[in-house]
C-alpha atoms as a PDB file:
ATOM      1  CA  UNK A   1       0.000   0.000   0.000  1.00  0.00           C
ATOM      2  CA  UNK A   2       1.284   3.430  -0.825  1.00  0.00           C
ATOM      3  CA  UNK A   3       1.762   5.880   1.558  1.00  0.00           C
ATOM      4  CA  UNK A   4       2.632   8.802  -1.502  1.00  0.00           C
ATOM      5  CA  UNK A   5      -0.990   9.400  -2.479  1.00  0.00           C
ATOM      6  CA  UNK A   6      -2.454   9.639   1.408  1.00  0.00           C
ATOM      7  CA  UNK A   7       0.566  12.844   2.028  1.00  0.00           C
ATOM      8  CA  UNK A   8      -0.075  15.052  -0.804  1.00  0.00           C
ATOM      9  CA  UNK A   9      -2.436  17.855   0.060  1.00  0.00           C
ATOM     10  CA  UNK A  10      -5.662  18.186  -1.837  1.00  0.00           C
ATOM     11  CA  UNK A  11      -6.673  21.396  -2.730  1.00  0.00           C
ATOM     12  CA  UNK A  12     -10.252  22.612  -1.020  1.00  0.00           C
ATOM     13  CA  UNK A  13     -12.901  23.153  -3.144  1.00  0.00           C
ATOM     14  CA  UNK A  14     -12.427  26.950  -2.415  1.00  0.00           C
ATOM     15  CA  UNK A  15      -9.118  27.271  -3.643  1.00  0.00           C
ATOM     16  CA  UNK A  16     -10.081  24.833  -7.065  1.00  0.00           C
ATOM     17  CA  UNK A  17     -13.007  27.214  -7.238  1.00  0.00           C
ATOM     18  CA  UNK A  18     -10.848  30.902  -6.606  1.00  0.00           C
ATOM     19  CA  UNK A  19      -8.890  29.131  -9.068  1.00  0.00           C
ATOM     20  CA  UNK A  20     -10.709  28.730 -11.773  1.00  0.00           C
ATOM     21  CA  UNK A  21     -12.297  32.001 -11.545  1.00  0.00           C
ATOM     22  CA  UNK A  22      -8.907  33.491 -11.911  1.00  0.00           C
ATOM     23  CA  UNK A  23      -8.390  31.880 -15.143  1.00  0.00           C
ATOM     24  CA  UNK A  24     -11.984  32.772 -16.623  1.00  0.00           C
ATOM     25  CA  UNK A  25     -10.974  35.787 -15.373  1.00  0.00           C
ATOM     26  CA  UNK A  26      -7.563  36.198 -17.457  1.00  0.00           C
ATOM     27  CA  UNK A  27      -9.267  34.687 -20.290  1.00  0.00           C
ATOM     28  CA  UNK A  28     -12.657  37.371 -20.539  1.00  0.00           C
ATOM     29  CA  UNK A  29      -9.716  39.851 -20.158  1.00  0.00           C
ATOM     30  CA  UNK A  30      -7.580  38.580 -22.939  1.00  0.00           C
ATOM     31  CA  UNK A  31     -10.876  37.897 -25.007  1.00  0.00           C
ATOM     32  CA  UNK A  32     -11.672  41.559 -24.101  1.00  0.00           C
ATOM     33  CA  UNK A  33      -8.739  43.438 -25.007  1.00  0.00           C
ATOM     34  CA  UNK A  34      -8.252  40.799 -28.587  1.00  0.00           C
ATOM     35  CA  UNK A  35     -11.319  42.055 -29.812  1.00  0.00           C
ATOM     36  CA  UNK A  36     -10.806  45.922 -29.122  1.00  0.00           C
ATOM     37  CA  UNK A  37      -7.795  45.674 -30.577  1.00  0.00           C
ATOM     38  CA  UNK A  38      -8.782  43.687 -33.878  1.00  0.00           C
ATOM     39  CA  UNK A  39     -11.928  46.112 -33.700  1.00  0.00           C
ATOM     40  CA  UNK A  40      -9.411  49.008 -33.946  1.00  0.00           C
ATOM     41  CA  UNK A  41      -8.420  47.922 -37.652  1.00  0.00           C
ATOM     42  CA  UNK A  42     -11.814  48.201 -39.605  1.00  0.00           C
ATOM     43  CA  UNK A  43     -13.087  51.170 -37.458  1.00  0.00           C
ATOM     44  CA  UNK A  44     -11.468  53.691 -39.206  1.00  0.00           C
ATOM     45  CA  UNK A  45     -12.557  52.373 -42.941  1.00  0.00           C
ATOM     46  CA  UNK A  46     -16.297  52.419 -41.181  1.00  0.00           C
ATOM     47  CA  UNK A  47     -15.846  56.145 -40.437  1.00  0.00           C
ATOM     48  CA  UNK A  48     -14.071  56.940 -43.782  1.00  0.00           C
ATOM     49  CA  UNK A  49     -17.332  55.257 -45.361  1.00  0.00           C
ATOM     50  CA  UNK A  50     -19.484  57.191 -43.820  1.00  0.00           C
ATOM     51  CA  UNK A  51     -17.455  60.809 -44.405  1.00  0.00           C
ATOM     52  CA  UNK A  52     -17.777  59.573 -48.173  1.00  0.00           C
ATOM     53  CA  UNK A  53     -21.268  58.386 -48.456  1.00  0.00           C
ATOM     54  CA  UNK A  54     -22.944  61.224 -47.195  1.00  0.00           C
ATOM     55  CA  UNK A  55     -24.101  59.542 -43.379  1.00  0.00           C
ATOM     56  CA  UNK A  56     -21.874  61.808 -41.267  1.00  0.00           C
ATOM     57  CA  UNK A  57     -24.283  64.503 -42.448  1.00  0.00           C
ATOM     58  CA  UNK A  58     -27.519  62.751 -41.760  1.00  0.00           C
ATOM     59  CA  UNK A  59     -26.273  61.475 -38.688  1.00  0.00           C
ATOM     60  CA  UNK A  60     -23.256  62.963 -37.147  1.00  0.00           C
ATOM     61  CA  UNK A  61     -23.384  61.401 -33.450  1.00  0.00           C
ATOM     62  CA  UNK A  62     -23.252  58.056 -35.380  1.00  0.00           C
ATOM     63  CA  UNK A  63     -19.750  59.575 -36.458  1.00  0.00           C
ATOM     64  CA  UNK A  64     -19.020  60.885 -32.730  1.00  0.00           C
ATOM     65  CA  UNK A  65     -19.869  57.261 -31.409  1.00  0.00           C
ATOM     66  CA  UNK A  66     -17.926  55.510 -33.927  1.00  0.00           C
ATOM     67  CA  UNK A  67     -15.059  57.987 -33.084  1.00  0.00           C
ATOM     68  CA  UNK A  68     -15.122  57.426 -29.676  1.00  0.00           C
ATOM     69  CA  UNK A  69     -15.755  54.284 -29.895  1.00  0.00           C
ATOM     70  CA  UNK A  70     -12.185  53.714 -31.494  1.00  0.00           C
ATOM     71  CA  UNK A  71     -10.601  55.604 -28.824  1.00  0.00           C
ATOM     72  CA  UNK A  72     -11.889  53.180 -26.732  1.00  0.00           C
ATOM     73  CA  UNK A  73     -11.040  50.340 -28.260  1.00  0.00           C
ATOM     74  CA  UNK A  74      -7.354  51.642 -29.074  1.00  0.00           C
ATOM     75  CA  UNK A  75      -7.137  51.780 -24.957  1.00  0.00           C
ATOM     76  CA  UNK A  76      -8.556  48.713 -24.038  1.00  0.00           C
ATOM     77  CA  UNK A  77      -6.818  46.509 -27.000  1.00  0.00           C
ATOM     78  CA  UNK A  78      -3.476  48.482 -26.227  1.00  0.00           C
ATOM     79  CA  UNK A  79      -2.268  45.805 -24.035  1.00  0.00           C
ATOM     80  CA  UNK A  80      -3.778  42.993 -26.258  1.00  0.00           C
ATOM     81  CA  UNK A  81      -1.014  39.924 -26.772  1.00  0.00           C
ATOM     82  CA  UNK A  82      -0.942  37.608 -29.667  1.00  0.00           C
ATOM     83  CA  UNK A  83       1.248  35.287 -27.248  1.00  0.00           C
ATOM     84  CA  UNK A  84       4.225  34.699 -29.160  1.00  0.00           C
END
């Protein structure tokens, strides 16, 4: 009979729980800040489009959301890691 498997300490459920929710956690961040970043790309074309077409003059706090909107995105996905 082995002796090895009765000494190890088990984790509580508490700490296997905490622990998981840390890495959700990291990963809803990371998920976060991959999209704002990738979101940061196209944004600008989207706002050029709507300069040319005519919309910003229609609608010109579609233009001040989509602006801002960027910002935003450029802040959030700044820290945004591709992992290599």
């Amino acid at each position: 009979m082995s002796t090895a498997e009765s000494s190890l300490p088990r984790p509580s459920a508490l700490a296997t729980a905490r622990s998981l929710l840390s890495t959700l956690r990291q990963s809803a961040i990371a998920a976060v800040r991959g999209v704002a970043f990738w979101a940061t790309i196209p944004l600008p074309l989207v706002i050029v489009g709507t300069l040319v077409t005519g919309t910003a003059a229609s609608t010109p706090l579609l233009v001040v959301g989509l602006l801002l909107l960027n910002a935003v995105c450029a802040v959030v996905g700044q820290r945004h890691s591709t992992g290599n």
